[in-house]
C-alpha atoms as a PDB file:
ATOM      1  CA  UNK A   1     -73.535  30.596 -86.927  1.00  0.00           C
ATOM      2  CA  UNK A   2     -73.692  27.158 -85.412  1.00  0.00           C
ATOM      3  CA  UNK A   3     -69.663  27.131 -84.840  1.00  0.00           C
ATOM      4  CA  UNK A   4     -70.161  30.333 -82.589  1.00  0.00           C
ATOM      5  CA  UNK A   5     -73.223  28.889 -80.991  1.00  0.00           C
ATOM      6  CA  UNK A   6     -71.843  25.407 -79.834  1.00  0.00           C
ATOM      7  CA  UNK A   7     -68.970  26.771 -78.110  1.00  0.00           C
ATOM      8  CA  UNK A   8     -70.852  28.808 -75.904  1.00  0.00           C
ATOM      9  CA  UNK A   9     -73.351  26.597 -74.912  1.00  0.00           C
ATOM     10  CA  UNK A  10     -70.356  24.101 -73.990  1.00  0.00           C
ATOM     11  CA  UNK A  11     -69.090  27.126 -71.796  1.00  0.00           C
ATOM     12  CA  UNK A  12     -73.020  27.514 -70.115  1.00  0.00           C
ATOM     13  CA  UNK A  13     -73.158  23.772 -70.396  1.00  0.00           C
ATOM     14  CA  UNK A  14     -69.942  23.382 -67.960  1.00  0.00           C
ATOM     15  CA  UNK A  15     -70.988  26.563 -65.957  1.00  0.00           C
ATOM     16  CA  UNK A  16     -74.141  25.017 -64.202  1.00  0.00           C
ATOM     17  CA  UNK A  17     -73.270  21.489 -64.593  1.00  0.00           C
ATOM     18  CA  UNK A  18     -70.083  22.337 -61.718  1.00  0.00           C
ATOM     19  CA  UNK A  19     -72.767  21.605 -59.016  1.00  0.00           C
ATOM     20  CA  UNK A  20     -75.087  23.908 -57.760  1.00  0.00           C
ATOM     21  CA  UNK A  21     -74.512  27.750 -57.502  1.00  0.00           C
ATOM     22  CA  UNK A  22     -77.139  28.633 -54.672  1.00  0.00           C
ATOM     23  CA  UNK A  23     -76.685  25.896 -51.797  1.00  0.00           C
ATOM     24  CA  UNK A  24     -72.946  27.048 -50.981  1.00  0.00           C
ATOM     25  CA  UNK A  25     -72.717  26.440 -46.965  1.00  0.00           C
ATOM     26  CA  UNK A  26     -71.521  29.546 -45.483  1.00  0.00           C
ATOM     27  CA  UNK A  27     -68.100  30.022 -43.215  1.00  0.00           C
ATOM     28  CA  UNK A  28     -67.670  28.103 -39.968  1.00  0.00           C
ATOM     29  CA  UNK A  29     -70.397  26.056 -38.483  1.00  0.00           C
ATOM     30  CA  UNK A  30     -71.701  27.408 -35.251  1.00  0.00           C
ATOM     31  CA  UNK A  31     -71.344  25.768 -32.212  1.00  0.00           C
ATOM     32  CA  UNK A  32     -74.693  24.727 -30.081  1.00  0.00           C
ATOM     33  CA  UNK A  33     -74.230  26.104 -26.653  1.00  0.00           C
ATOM     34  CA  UNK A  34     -76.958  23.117 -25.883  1.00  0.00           C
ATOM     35  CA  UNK A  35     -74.951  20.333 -27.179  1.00  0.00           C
ATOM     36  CA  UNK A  36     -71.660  22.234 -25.818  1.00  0.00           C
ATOM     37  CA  UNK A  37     -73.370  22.155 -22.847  1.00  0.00           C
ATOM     38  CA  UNK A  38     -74.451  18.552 -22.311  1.00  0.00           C
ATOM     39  CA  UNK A  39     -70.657  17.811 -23.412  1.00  0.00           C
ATOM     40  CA  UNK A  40     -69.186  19.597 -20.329  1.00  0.00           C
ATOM     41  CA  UNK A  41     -71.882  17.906 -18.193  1.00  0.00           C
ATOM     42  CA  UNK A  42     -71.029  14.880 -19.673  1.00  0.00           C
ATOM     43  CA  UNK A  43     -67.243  14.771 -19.403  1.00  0.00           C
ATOM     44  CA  UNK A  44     -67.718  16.374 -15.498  1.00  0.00           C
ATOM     45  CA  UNK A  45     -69.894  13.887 -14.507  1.00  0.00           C
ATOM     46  CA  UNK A  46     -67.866  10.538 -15.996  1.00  0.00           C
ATOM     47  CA  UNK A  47     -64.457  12.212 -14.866  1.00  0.00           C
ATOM     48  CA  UNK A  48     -65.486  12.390 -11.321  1.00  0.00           C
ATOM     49  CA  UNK A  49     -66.971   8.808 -11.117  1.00  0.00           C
ATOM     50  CA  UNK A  50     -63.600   7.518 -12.419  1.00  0.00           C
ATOM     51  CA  UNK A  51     -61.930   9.378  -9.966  1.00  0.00           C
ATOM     52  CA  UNK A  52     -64.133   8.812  -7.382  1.00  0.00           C
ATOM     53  CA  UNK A  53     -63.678   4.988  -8.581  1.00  0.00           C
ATOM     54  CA  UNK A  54     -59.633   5.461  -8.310  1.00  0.00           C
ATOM     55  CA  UNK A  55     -59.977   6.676  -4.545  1.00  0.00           C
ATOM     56  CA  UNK A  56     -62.241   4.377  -3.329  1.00  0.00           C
ATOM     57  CA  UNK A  57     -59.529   1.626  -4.738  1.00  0.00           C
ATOM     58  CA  UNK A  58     -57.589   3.389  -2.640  1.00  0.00           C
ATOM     59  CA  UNK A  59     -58.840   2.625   0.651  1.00  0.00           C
ATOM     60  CA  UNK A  60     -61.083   6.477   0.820  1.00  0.00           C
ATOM     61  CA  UNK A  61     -64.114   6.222   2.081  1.00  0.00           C
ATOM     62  CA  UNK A  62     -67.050   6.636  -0.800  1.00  0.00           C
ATOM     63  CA  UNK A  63     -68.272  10.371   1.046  1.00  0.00           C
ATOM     64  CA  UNK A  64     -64.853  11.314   0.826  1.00  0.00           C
ATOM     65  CA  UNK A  65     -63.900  10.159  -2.283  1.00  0.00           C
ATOM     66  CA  UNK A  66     -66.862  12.030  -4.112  1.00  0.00           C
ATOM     67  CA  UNK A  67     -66.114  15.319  -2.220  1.00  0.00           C
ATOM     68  CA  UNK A  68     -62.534  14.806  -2.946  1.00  0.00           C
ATOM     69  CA  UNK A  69     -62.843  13.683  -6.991  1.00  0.00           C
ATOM     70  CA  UNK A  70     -65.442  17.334  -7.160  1.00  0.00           C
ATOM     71  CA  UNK A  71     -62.619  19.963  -5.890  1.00  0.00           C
ATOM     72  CA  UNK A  72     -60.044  18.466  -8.032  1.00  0.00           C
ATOM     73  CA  UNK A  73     -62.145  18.784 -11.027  1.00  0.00           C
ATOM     74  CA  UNK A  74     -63.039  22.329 -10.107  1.00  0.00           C
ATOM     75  CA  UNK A  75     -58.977  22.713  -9.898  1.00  0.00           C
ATOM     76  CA  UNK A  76     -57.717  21.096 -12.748  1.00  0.00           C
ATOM     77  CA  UNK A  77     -60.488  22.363 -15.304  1.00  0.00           C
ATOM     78  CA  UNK A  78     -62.377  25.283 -15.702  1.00  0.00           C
ATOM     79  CA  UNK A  79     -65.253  25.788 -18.364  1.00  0.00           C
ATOM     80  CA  UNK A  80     -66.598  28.267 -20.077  1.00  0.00           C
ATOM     81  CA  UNK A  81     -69.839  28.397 -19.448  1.00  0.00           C
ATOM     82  CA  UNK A  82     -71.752  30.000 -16.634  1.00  0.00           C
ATOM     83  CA  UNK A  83     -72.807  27.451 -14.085  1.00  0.00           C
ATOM     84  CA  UNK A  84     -76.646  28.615 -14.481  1.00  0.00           C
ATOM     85  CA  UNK A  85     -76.995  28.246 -18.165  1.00  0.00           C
END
């Protein structure tokens, strides 16, 4: 009796000890459109002062510079997102 007993409470035993069998994370994370968001705002915002920074090294005048540093952002990337959201 006890020879068929102890192997299978080894085998239950090794069963629930492998971690825990109801907190398995599911698939691929989802991505925060917030935090996606504030990235994109982010990145626009500190590309165009460096490149508003390069210009004005440059001898453009600051107006100019900003104006100029916006459209080639708009032309050289394009997100995702709807402006409004």
């Amino acid at each position: 009796m006890i020879k068929r007993l102890l192997p299978s409470c080894l085998i239950l035993t090794l069963f629930f000890s492998s971690g825990c069998l109801f907190s398995k994370k599911t698939g691929t994370p989802r991505e925060s459109s917030q935090i996606a968001g504030e990235m994109e705002d982010s990145f626009k915002r500190r590309w165009i002062e460096k490149r508003t920074a390069e210009l004005v090294a440059q001898r453009t005048p600051a107006d100019s510079a900003q104006t100029q540093a916006t459209r080639e952002f708009g032309e050289k990337f394009e997100f995702r997102r709807a402006p409004n959201q």
